[in-house]
C-alpha atoms as a PDB file:
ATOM      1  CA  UNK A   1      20.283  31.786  -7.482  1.00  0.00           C
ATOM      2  CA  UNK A   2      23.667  33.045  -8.187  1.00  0.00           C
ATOM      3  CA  UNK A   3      25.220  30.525  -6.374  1.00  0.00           C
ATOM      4  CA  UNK A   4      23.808  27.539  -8.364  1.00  0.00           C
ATOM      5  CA  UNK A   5      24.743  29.089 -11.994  1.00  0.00           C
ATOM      6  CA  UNK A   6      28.351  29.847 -10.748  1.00  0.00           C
ATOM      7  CA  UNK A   7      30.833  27.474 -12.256  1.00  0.00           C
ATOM      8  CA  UNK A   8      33.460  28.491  -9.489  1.00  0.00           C
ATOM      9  CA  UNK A   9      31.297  27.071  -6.694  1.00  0.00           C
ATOM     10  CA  UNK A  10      31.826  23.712  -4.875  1.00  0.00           C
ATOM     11  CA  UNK A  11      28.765  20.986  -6.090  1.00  0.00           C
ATOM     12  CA  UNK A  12      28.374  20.435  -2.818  1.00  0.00           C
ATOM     13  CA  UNK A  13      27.535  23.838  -1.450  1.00  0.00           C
ATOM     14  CA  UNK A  14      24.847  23.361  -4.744  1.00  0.00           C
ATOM     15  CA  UNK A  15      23.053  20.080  -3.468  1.00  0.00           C
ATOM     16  CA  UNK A  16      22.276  22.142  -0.390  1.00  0.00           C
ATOM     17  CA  UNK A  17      21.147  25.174  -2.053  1.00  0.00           C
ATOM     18  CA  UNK A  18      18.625  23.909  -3.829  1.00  0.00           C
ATOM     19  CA  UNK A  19      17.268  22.318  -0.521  1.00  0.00           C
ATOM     20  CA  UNK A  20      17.273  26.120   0.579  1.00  0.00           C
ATOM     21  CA  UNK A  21      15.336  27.048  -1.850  1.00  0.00           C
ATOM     22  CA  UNK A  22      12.340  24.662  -1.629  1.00  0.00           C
ATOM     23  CA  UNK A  23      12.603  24.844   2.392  1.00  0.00           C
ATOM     24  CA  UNK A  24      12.016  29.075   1.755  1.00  0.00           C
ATOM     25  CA  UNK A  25       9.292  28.299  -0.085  1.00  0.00           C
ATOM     26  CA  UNK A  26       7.379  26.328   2.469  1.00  0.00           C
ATOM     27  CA  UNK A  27       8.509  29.182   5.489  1.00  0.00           C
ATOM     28  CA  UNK A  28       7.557  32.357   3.077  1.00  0.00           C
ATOM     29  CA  UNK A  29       4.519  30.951   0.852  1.00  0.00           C
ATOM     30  CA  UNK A  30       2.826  33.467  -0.687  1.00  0.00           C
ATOM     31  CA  UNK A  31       6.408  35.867  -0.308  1.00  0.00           C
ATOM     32  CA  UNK A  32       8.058  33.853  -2.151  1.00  0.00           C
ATOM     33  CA  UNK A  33       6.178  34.845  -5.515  1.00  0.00           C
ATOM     34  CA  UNK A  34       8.903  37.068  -7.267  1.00  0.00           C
ATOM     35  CA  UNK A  35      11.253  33.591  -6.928  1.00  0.00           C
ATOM     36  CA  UNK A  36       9.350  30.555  -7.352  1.00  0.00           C
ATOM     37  CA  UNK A  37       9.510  31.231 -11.265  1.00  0.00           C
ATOM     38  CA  UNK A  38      13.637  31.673 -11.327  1.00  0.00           C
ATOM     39  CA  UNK A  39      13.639  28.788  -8.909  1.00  0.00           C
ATOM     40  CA  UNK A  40      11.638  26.452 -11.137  1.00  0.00           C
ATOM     41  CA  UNK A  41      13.490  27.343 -13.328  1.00  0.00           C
ATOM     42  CA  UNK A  42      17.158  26.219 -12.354  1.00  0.00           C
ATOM     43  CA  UNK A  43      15.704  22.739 -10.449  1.00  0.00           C
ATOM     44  CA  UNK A  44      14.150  21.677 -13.833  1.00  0.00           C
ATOM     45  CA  UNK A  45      17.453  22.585 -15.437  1.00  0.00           C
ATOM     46  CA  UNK A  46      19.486  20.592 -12.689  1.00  0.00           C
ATOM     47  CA  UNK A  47      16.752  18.051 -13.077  1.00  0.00           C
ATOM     48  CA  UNK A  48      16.769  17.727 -16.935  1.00  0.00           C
ATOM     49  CA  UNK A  49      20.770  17.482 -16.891  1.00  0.00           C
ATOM     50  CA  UNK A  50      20.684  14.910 -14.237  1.00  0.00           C
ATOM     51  CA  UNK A  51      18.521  12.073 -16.219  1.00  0.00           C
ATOM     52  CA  UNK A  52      20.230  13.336 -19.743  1.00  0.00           C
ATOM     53  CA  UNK A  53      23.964  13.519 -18.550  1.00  0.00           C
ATOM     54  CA  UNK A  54      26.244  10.019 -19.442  1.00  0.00           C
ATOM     55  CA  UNK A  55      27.294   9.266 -16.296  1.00  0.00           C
ATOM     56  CA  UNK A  56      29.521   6.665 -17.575  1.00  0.00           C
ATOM     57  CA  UNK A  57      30.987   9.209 -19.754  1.00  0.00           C
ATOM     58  CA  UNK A  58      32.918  10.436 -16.489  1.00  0.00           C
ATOM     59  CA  UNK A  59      32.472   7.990 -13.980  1.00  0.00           C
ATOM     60  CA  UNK A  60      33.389  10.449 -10.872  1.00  0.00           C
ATOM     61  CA  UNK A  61      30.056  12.094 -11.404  1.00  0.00           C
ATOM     62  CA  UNK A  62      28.136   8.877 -10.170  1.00  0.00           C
ATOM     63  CA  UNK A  63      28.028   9.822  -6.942  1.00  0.00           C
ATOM     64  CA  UNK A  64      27.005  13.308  -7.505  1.00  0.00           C
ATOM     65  CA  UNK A  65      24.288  12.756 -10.061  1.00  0.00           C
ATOM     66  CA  UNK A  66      22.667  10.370  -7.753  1.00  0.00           C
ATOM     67  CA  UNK A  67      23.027  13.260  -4.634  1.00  0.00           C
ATOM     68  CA  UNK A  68      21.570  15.315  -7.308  1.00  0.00           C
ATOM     69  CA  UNK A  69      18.672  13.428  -7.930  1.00  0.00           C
ATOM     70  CA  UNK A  70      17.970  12.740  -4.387  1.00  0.00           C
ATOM     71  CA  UNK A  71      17.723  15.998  -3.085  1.00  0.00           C
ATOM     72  CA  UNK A  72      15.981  17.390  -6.311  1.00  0.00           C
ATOM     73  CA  UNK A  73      13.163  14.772  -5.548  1.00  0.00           C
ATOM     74  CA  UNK A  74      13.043  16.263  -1.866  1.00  0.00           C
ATOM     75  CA  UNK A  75      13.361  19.380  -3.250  1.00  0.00           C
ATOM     76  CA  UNK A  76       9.994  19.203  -5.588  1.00  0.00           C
ATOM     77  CA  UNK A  77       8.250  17.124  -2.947  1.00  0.00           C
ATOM     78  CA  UNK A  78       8.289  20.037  -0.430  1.00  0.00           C
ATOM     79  CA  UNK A  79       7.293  22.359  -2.884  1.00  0.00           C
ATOM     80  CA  UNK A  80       4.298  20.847  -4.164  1.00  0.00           C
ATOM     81  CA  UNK A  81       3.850  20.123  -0.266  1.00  0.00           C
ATOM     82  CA  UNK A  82       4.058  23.703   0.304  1.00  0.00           C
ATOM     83  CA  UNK A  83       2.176  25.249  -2.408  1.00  0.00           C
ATOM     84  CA  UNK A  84      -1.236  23.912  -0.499  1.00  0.00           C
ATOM     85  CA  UNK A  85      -0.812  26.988   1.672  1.00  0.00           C
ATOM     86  CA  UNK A  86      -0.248  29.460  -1.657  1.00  0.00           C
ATOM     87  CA  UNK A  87      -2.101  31.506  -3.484  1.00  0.00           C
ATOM     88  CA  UNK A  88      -3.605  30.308  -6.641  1.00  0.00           C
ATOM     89  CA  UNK A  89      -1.259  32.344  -8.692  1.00  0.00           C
ATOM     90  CA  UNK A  90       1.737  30.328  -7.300  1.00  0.00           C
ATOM     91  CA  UNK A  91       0.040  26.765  -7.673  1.00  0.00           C
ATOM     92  CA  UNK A  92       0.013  28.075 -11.514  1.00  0.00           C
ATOM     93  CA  UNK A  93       3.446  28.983 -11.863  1.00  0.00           C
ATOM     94  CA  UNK A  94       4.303  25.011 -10.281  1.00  0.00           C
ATOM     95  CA  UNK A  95       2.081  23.376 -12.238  1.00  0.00           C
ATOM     96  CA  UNK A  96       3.454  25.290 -15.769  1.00  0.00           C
ATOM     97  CA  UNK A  97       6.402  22.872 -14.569  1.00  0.00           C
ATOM     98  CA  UNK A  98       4.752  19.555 -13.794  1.00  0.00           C
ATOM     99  CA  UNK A  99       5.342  17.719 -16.949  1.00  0.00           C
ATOM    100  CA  UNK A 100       8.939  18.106 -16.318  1.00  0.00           C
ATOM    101  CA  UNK A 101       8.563  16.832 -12.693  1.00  0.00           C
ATOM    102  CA  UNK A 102       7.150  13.965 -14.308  1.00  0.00           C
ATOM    103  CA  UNK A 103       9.933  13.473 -16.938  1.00  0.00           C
ATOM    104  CA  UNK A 104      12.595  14.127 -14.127  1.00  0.00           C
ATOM    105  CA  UNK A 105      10.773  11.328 -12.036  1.00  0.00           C
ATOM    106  CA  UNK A 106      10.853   8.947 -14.662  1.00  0.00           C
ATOM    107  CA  UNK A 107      14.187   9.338 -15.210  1.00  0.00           C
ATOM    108  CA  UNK A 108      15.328   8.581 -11.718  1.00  0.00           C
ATOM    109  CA  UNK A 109      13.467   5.438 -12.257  1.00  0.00           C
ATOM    110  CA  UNK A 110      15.663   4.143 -15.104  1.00  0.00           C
END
């Protein structure tokens, strides 16, 4: 989680973490309790800022806003995928977050 808040690190190495996190979910289910709340957390900030964000304001983010999006979409697919196998308490924690899944989705469609 550090990782994705630190300013220092490469966007890059950030598209790829957040692809970590939602493939951790699906190995650990129900282990994965104490994080799925700090990990819904930062996608549906990285989601909110990636539909909100003037991307012709600085035109060099293009590209990354649109890697952004892409593997944020994979990255809430395969947890809503995942949370089939999860306890109940975990499906409640995801679907606290589902209106902004929604928003986030219709966003990418603009």
């Amino acid at each position: 989680m550090d990782l994705l808040k630190d300013t220092e690190v490469d966007r890059g190495v950030k598209i790829w973490s957040i692809a970590a996190l939602a493939d951790t979910l699906t190995l650990t289910k129900d282990n994965f309790y104490d994080f799925i709340q700090p990990t819904m957390n930062v996608l549906v900030a990285a989601s909110k800022w990636s539909v909100t964000f003037d991307e012709n304001e600085f035109d060099d983010l293009k590209d990354y806003l649109l890697q952004l999006q892409t593997i944020l979409i994979e990255a809430f697919t395969t947890i809503i995928q995942a949370i089939d196998d999860c306890s109940t308490k975990i499906k409640v924690i995801v679907g606290d977050y589902l209106s902004d899944i929604i928003f986030f989705l219709q966003g990418c469609s603009r």
